[in-house]
Protein backbone atom coordinates (compact mmCIF):
# COMPACT_ATOMS: atom_id res chain seq x y z
CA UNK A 1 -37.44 -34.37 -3.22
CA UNK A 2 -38.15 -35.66 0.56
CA UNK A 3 -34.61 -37.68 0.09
CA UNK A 4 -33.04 -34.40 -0.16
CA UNK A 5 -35.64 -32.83 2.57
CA UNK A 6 -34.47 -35.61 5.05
CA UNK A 7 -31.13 -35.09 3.96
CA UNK A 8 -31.21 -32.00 4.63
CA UNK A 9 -32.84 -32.56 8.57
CA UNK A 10 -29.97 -35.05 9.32
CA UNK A 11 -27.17 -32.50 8.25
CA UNK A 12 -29.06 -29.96 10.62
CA UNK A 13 -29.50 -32.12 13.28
CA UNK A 14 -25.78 -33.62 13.26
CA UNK A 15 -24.11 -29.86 13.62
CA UNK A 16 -27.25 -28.98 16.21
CA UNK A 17 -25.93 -31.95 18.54
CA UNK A 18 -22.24 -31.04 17.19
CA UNK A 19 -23.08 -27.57 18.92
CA UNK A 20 -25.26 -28.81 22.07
CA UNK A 21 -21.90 -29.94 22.93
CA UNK A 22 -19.65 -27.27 22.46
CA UNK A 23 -21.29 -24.72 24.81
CA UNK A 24 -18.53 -21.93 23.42
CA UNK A 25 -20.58 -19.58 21.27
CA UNK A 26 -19.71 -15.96 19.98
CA UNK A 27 -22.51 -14.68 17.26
CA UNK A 28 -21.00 -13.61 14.50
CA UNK A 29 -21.07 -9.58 14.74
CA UNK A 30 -22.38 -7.49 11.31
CA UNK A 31 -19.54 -4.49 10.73
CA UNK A 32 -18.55 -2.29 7.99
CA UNK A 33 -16.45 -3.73 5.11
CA UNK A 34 -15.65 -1.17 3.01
CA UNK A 35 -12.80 -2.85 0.66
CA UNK A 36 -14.39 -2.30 -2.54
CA UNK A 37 -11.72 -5.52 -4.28
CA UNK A 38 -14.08 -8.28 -2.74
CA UNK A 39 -17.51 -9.22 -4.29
CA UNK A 40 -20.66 -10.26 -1.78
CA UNK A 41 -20.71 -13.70 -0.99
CA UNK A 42 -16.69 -13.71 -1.14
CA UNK A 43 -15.17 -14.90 2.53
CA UNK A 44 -12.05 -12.96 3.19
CA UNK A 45 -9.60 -14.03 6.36
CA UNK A 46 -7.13 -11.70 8.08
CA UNK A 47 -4.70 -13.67 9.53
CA UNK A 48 -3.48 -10.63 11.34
CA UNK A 49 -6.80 -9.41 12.91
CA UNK A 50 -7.78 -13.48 13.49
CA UNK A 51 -10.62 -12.85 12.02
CA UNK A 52 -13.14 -14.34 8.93
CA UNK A 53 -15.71 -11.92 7.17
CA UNK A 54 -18.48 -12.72 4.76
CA UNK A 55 -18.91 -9.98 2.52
CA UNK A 56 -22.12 -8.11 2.09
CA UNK A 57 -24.04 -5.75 0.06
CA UNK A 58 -23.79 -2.30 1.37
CA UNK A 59 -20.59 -1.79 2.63
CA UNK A 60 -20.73 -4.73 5.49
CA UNK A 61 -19.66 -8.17 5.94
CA UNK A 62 -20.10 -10.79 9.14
CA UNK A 63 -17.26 -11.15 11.19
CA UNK A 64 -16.36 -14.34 12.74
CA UNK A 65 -13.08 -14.56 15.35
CA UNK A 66 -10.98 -17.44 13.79
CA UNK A 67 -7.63 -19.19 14.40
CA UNK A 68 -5.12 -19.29 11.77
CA UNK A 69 -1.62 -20.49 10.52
CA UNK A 70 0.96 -20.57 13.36
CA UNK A 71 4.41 -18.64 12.12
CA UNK A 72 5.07 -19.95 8.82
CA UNK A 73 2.12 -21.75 8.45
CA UNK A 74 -0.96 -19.09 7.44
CA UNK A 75 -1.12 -18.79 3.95
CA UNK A 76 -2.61 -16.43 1.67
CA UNK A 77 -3.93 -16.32 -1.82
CA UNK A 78 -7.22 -16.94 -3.56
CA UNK A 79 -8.81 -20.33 -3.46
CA UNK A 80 -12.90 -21.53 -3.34
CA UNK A 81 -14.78 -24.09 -1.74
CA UNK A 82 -14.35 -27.64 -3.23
CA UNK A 83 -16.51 -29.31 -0.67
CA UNK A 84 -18.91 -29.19 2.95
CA UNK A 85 -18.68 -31.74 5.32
CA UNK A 86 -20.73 -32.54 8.35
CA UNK A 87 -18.67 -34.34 11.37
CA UNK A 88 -15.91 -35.04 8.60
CA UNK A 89 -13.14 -37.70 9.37
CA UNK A 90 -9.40 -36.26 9.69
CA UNK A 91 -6.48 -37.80 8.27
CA UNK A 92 -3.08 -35.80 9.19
CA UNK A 93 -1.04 -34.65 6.29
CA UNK A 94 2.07 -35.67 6.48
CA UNK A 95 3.62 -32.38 7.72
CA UNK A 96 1.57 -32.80 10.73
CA UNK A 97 1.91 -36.20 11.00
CA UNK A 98 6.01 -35.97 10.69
CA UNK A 99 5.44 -33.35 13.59
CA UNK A 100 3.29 -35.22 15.94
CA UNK A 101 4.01 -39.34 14.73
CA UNK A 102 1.68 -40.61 17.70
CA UNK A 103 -1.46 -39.17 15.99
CA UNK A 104 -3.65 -42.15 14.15
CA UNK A 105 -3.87 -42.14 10.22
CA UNK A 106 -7.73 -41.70 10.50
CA UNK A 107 -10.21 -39.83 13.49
CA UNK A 108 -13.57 -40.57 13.20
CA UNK A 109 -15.81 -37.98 12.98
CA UNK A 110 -17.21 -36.34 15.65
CA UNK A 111 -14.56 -38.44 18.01
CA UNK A 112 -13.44 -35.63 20.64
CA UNK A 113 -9.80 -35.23 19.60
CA UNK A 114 -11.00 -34.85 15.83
CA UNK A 115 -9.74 -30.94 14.87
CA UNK A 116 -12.00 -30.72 12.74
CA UNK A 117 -15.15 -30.16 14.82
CA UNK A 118 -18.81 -29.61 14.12
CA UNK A 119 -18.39 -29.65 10.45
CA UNK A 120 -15.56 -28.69 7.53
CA UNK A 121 -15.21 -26.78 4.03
CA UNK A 122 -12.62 -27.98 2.43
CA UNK A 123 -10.74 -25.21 0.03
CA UNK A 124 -9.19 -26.06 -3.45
CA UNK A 125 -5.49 -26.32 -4.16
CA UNK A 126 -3.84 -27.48 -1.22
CA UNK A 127 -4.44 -29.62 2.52
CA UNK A 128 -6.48 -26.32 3.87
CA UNK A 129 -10.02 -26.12 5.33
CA UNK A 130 -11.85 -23.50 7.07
CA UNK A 131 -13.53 -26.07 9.76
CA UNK A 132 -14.56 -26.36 13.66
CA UNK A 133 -13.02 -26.97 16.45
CA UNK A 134 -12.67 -29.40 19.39
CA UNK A 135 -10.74 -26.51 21.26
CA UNK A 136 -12.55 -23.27 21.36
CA UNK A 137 -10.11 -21.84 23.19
CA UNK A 138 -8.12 -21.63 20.81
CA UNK A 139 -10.12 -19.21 18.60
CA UNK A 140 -8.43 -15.76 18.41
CA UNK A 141 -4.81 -17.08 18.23
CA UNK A 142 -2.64 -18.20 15.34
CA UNK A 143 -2.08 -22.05 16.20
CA UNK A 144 -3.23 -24.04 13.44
CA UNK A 145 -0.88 -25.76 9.87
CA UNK A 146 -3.11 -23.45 7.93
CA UNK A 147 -6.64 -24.08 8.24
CA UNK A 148 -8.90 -21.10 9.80
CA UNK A 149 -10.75 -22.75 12.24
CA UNK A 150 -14.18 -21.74 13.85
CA UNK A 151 -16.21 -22.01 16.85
CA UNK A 152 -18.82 -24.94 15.84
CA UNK A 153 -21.87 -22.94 16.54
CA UNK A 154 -19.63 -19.97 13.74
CA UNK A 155 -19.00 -22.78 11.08
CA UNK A 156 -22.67 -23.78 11.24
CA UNK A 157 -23.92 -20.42 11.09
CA UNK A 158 -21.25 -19.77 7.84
CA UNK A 159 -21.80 -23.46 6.41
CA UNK A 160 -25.85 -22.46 6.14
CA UNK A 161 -25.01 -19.56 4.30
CA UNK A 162 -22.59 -20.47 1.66
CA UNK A 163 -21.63 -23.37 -0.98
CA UNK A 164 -19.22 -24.85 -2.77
CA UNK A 165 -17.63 -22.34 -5.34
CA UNK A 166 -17.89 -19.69 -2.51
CA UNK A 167 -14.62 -17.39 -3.30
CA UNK A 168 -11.98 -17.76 -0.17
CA UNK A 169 -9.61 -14.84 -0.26
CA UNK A 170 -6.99 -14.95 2.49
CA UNK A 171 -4.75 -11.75 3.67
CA UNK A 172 -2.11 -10.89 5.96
């Protein structure tokens, strides 16, 4: 049991110095949500409205702003959460890697020019993960191969309150 305590510390500690360095921060904002098709606990992503929600009881959901697929690239469907990963390691997939051949087969986690950011939850069926980001700036704008990404202080706050299994439904 203290394993998992400490554990536990060090995974909060890692995104808390993951954050103390990425000074962007928007608070996710509670709304109403009043699609009726998605379950709370279910994270739904409008690609068009660049934004993430975590759906609630009562009619309401957090919103989080988000990047998503460039033209071409955002995808939709049903899919879950296979895995959460502090400070994860990034290897390009080959689509990414084809366009952009200087990029290195491996970034370390945590290195600054690792798109992956503060932490990652990687989504079954396919190369996508709803993760952080080394450019906040970015949030708001449809950029990305697919992934959603997050300000690193947003994917904390969503990484403490979900789990693997968590239902990812994504809409235009």
């Amino acid at each position: 049991m203290q394993k998992v305590v400490w554990g536990m510390v060090a995974i909060y500690l890692a995104i808390g110095l993951a954050l103390w360095s990425n000074k962007a921060f928007a608070a996710p904002e509670l709304v109403r949500f009043a699609d009726q098709r998605f379950a709370p606990g279910t994270i739904v992503v409008k690609n068009r409205e660049r934004s993430l929600y975590l759906v609630h009881r009562g009619g309401t959901a957090l919103r989080y702003q988000v990047a998503v697929g460039k033209r071409g690239k955002a995808w939709t469907g049903q899919t879950y959460i296979t895995g959460m990963h502090v400070r994860p390691a990034w290897s390009p997939p080959a689509e990414v890697k084809r366009d952009l051949p200087h990029l290195p087969v491996v970034i370390a986690g945590g290195a600054p020019n690792n798109p992956m950011g503060a932490a990652a939850m990687t989504l079954a069926g396919g190369e996508y993960a709803i993760h952080g980001t080394n450019r906040p700036g970015l949030i708001g704008r449809a950029v990305s191969y697919g992934c959603i990404r997050m300000r690193n202080a947003d994917i904390a706050d969503l990484f403490a309150r979900v789990g693997v299994n968590t239902r990812v439904v994504a809409v235009n």
